[in-house]
C-alpha atoms as a PDB file:
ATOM      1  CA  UNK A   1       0.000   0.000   0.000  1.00  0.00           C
ATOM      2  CA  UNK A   2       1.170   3.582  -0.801  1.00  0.00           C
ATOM      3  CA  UNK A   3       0.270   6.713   1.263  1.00  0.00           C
ATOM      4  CA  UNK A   4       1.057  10.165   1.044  1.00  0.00           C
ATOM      5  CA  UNK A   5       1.194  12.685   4.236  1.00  0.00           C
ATOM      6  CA  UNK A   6       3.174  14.886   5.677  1.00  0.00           C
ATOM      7  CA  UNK A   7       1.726  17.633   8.409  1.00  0.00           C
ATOM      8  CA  UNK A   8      -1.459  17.403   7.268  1.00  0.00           C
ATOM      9  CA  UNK A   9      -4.053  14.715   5.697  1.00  0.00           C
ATOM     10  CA  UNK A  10      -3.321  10.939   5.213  1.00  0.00           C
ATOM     11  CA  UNK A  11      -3.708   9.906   1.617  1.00  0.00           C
ATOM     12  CA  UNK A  12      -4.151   6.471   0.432  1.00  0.00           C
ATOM     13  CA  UNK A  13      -2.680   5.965  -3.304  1.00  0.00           C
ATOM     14  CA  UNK A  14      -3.679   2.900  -5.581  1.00  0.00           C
ATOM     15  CA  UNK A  15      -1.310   1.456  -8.011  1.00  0.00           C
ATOM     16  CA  UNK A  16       1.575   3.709  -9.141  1.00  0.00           C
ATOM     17  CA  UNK A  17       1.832   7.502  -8.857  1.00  0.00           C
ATOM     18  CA  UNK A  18       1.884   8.924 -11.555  1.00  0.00           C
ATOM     19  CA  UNK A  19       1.670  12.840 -12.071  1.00  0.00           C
ATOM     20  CA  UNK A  20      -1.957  13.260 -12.663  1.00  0.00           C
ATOM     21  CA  UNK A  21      -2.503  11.513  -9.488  1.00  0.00           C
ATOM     22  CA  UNK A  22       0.071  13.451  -7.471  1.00  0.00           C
ATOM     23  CA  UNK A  23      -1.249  16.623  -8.632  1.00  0.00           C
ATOM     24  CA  UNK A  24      -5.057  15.476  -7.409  1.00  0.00           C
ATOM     25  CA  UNK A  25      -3.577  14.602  -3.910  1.00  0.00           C
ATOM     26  CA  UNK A  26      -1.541  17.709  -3.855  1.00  0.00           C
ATOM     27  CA  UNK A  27      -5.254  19.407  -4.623  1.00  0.00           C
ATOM     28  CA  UNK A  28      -7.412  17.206  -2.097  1.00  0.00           C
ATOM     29  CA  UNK A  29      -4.603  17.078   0.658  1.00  0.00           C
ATOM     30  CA  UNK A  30      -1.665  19.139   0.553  1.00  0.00           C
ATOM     31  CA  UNK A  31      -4.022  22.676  -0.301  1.00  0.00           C
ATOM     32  CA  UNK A  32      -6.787  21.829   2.413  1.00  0.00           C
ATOM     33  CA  UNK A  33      -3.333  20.885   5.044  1.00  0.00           C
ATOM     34  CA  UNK A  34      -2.453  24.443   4.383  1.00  0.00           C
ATOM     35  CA  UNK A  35      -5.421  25.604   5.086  1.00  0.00           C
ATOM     36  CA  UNK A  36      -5.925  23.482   7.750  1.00  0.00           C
ATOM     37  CA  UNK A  37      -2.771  24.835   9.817  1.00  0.00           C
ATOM     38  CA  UNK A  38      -3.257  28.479   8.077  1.00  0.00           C
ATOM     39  CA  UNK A  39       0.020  27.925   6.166  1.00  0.00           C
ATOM     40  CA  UNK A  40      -1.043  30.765   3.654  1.00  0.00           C
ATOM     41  CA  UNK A  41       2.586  32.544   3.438  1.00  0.00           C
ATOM     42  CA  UNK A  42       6.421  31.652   4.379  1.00  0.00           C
ATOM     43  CA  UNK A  43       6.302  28.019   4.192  1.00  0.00           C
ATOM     44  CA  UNK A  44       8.261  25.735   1.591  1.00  0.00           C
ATOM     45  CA  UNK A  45       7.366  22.530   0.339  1.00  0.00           C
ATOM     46  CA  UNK A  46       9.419  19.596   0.559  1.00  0.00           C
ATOM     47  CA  UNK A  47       8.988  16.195  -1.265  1.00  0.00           C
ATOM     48  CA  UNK A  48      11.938  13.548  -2.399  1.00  0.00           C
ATOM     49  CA  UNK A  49      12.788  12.847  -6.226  1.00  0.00           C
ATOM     50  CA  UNK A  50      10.108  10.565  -7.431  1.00  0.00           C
ATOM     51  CA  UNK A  51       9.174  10.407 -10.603  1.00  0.00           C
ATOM     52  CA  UNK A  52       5.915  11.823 -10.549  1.00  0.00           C
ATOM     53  CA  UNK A  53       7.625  14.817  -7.923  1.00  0.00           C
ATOM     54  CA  UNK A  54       9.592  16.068 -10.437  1.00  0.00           C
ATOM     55  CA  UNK A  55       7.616  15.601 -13.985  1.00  0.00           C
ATOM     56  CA  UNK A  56       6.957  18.437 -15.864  1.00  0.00           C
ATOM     57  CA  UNK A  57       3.444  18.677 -14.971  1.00  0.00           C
ATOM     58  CA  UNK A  58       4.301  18.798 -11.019  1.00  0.00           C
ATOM     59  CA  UNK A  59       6.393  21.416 -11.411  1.00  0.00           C
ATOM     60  CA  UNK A  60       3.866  23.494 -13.451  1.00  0.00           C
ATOM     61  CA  UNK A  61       1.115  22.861 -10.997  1.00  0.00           C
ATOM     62  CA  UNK A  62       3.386  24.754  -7.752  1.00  0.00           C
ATOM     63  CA  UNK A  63       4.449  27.309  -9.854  1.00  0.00           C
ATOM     64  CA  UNK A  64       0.858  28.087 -10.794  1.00  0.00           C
ATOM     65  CA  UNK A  65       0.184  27.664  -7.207  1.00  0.00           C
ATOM     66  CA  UNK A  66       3.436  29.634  -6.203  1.00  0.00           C
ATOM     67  CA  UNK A  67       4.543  27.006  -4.040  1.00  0.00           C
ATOM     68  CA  UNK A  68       7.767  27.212  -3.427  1.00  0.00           C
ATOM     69  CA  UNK A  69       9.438  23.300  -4.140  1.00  0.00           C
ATOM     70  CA  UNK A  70      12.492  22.334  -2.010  1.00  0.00           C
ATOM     71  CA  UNK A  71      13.988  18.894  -3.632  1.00  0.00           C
ATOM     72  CA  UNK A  72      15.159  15.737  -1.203  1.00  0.00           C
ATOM     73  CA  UNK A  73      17.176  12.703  -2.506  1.00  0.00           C
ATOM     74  CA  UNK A  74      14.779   9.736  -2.107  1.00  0.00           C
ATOM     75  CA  UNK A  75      14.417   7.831   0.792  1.00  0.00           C
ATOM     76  CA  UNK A  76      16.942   9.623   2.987  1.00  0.00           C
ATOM     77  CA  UNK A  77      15.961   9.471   6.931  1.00  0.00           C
ATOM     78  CA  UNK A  78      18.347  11.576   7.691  1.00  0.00           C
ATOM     79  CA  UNK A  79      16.921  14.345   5.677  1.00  0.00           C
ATOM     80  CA  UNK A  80      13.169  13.205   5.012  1.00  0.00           C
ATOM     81  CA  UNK A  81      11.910  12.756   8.467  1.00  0.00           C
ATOM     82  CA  UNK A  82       8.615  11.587   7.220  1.00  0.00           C
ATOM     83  CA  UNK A  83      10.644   8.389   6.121  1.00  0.00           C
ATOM     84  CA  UNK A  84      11.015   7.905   9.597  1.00  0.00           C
ATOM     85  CA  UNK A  85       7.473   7.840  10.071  1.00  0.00           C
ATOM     86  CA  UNK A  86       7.054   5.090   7.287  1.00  0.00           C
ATOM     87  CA  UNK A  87       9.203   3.162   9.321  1.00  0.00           C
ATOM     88  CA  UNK A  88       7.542   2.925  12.548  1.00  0.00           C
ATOM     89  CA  UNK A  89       4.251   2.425  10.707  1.00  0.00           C
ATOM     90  CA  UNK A  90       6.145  -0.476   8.737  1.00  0.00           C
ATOM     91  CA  UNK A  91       7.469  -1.947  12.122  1.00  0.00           C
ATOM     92  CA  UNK A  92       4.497  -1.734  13.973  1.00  0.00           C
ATOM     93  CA  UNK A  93       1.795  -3.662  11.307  1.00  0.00           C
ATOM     94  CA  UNK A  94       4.260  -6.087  10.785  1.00  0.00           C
ATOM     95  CA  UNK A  95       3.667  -6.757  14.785  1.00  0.00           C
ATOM     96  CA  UNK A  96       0.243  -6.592  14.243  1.00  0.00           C
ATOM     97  CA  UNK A  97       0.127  -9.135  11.602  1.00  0.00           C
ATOM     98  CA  UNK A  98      -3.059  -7.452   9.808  1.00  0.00           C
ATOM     99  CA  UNK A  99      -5.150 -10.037   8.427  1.00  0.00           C
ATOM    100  CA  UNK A 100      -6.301  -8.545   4.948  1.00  0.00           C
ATOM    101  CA  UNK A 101      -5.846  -5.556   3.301  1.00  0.00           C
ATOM    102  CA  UNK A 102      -8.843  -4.024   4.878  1.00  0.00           C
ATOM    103  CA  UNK A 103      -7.282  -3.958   8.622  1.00  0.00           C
ATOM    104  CA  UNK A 104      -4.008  -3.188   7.571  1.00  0.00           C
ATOM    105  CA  UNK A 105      -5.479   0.261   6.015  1.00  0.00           C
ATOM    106  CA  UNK A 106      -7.102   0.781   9.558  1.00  0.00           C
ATOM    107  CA  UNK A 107      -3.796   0.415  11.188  1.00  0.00           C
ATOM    108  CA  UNK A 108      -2.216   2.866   9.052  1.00  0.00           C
ATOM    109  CA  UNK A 109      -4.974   5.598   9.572  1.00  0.00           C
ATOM    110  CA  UNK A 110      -5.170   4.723  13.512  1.00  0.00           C
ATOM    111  CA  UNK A 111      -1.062   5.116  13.666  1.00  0.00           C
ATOM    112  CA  UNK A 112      -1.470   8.405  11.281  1.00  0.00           C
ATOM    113  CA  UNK A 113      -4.168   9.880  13.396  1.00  0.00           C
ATOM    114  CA  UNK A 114      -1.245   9.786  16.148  1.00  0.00           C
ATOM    115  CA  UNK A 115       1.605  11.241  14.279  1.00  0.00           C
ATOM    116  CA  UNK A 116       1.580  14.812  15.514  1.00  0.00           C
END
């Protein structure tokens, strides 16, 4: 299972991300987190180098949105604290040994629910 988050909204991804499903999640979660925590000026954006992060398409969407973009290398703890995150998530449903798909996506949104 893929998610998305970050301070803000959990969002569940099917299948590969591609851009035009990046840009909807950066639309249905990223713009209502900002609102959410009043983030409306002096606040940069920071995602790692996936594919769909740094297509064409991506980057036109923030700069319509005047978002300003700070680039991560992939999958670096040490700079991408969310990855960190990932990995407790990862180490706790493995303890939990979730049955089906079904209760391991209730795991994830009861550990996400706790993040902050």
């Amino acid at each position: 299972m893929l998610c998305w988050s970050g301070v803000g909204l959990l969002w569940k991804v099917s299948g590969n991300l591609k851009t035009n499903s990046y840009i909807d999640i950066l639309e249905n979660a990223l713009i209502p987190s900002v609102d959410l925590h009043s983030l409306h000026s002096g606040w940069t954006f920071q995602q790692d180098n996936a594919p769909s992060h740094r297509s064409k398409g991506a980057k036109q969407w923030f700069g319509e949105q005047r978002i300003e973009v700070m680039n991560w290398p992939a999958q670096s703890p040490d700079l991408n604290p969310i990855e960190n995150l990932w990995d407790h998530i990862s180490l706790r449903i493995q303890k939990s040994s979730p049955s089906n798909h079904r209760v391991m996506e209730c795991h994830i949104k009861q550990l996400g629910k706790h993040r902050h």
